[in-house]
C-alpha atoms as a PDB file:
ATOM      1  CA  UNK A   1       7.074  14.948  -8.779  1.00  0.00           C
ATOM      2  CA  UNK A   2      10.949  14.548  -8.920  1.00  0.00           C
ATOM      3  CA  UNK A   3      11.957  11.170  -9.948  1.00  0.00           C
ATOM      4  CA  UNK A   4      15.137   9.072  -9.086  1.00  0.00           C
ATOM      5  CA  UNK A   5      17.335   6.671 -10.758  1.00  0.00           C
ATOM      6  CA  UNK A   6      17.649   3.419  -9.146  1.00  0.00           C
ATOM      7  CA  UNK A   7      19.687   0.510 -10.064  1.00  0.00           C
ATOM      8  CA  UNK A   8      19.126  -2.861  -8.774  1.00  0.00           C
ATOM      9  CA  UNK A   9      20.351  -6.376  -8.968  1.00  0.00           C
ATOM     10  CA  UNK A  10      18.338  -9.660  -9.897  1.00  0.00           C
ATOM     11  CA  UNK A  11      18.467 -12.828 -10.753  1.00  0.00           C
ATOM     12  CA  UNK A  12      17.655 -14.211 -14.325  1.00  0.00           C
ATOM     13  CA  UNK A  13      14.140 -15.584 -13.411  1.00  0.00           C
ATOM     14  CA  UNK A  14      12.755 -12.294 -11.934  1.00  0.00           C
ATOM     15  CA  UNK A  15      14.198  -9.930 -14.776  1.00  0.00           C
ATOM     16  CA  UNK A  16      12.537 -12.629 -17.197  1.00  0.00           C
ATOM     17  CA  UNK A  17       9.620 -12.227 -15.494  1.00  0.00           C
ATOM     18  CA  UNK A  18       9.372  -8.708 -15.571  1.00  0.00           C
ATOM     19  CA  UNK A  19      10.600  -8.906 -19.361  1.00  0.00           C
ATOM     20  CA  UNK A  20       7.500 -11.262 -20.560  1.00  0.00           C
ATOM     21  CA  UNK A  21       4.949  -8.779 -17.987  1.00  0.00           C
ATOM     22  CA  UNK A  22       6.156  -5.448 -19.632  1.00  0.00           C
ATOM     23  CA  UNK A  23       6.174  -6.874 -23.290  1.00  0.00           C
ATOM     24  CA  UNK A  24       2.410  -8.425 -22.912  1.00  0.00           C
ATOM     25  CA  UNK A  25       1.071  -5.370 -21.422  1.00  0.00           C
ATOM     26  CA  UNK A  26       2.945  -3.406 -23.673  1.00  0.00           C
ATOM     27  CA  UNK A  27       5.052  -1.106 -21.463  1.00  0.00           C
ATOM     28  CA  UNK A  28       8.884  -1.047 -20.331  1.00  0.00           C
ATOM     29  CA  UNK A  29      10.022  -2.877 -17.574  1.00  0.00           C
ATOM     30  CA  UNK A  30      10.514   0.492 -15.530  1.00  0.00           C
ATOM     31  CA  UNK A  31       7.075   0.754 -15.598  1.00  0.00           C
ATOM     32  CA  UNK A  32       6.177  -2.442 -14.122  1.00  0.00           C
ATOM     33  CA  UNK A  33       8.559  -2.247 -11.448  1.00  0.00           C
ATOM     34  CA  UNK A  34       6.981   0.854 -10.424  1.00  0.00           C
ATOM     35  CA  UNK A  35       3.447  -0.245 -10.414  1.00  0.00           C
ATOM     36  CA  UNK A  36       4.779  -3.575  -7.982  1.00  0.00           C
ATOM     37  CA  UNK A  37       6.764  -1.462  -5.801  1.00  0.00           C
ATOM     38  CA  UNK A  38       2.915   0.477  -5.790  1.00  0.00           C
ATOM     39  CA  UNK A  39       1.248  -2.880  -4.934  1.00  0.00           C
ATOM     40  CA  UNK A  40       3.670  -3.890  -2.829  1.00  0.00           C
ATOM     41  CA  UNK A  41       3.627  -0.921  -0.484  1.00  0.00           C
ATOM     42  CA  UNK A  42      -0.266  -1.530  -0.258  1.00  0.00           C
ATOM     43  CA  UNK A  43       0.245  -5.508   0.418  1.00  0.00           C
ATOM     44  CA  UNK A  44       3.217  -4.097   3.391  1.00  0.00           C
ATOM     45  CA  UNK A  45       0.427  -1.881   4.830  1.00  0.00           C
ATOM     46  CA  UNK A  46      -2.448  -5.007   4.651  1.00  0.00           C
ATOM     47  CA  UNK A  47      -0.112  -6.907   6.624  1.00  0.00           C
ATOM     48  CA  UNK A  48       1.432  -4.888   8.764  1.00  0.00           C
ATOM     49  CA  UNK A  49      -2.716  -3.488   9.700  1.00  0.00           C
ATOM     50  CA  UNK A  50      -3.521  -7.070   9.829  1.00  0.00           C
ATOM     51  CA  UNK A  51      -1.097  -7.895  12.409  1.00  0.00           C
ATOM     52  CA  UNK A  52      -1.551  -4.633  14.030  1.00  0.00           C
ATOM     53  CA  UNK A  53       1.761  -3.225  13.543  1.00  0.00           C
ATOM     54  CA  UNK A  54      -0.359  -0.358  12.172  1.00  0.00           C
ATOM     55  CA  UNK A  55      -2.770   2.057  12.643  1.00  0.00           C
ATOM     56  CA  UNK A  56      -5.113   2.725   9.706  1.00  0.00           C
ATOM     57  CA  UNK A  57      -2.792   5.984   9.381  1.00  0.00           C
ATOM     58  CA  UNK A  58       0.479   4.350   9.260  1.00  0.00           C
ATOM     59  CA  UNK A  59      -0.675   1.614   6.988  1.00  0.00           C
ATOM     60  CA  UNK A  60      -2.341   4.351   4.779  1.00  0.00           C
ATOM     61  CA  UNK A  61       1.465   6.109   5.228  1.00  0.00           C
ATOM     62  CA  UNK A  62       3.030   3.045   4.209  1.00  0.00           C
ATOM     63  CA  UNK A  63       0.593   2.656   1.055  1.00  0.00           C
ATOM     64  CA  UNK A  64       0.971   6.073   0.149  1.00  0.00           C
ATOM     65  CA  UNK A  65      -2.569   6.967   0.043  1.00  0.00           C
ATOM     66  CA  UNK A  66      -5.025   8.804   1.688  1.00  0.00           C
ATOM     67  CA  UNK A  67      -6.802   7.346   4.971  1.00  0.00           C
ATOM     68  CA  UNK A  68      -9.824   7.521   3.179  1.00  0.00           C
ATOM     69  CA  UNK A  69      -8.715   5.564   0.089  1.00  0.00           C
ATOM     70  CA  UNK A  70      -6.784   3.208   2.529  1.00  0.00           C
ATOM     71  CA  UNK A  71      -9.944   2.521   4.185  1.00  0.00           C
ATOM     72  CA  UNK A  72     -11.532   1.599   0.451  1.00  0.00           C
ATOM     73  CA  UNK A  73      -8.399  -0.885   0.000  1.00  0.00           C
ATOM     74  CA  UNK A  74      -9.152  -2.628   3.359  1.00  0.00           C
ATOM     75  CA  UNK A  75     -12.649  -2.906   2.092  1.00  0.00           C
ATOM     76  CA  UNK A  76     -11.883  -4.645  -1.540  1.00  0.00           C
ATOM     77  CA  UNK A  77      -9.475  -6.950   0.348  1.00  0.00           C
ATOM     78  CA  UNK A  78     -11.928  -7.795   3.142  1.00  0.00           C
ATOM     79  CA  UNK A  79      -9.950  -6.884   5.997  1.00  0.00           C
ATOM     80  CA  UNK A  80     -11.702  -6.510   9.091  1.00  0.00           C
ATOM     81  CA  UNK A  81     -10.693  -3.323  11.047  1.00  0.00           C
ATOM     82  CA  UNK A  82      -9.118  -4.061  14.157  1.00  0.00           C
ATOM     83  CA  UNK A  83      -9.893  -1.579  16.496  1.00  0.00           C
ATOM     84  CA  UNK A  84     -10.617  -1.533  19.629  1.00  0.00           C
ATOM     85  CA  UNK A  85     -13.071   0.501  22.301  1.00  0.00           C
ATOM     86  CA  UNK A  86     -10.136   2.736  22.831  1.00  0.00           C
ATOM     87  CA  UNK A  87      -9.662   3.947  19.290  1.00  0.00           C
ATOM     88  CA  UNK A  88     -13.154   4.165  18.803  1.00  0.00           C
ATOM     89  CA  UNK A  89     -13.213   6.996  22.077  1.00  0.00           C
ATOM     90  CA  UNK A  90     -10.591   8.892  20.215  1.00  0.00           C
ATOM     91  CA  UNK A  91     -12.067   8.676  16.838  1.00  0.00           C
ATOM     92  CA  UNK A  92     -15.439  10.157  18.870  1.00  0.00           C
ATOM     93  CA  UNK A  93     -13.259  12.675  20.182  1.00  0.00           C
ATOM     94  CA  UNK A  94     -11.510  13.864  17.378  1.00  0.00           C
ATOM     95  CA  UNK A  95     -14.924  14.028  15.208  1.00  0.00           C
ATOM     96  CA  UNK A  96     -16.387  16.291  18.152  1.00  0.00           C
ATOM     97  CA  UNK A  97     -13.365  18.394  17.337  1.00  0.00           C
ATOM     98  CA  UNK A  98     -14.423  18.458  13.583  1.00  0.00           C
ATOM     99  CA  UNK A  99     -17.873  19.472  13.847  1.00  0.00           C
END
């Protein structure tokens, strides 16, 4: 995968922060930013599901996983799917079209 170079701005308290994380676990600070902006993207797709701003597939877009993996994530953080009769006819529907 192709990587980028990004350079931000932050105050004192965050870069300290990220500082102390990446020297406890051992790793650089690039690192750690990368595995928040990771988490992040899943907690974005959590809330935007929760307040159904998004389908399972969006949020799973948003996370940058897999629908099936999404659907795991839901799981560990006990959200409750929010569908409705509606998307359960068109998840019958497009399972008819599987099989």
């Amino acid at each position: 995968m192709a990587t980028k170079t990004l350079s931000i701005r932050m105050n004192d308290k965050d870069y300290r922060f990220l500082s102390e994380l990446a020297e406890e676990e051992r790793e650089d600070v690039s690192k750690k930013v990368r595995e928040l902006v990771d988490l992040g993207r899943v907690m974005l797709a959590i809330e935007k599901y929760k307040k159904s701003e998004a389908s399972v597939e969006k949020a799973a877009r948003i996370a940058g996983v897999s629908i099936s993996k999404m659907l795991e994530i839901f799981r560990e953080h006990g959200v409750e799917a929010n569908l409705d009769y509606e998307d359960y006819k068109k998840g019958l529907k497009s399972l008819g079209k599987v099989w």
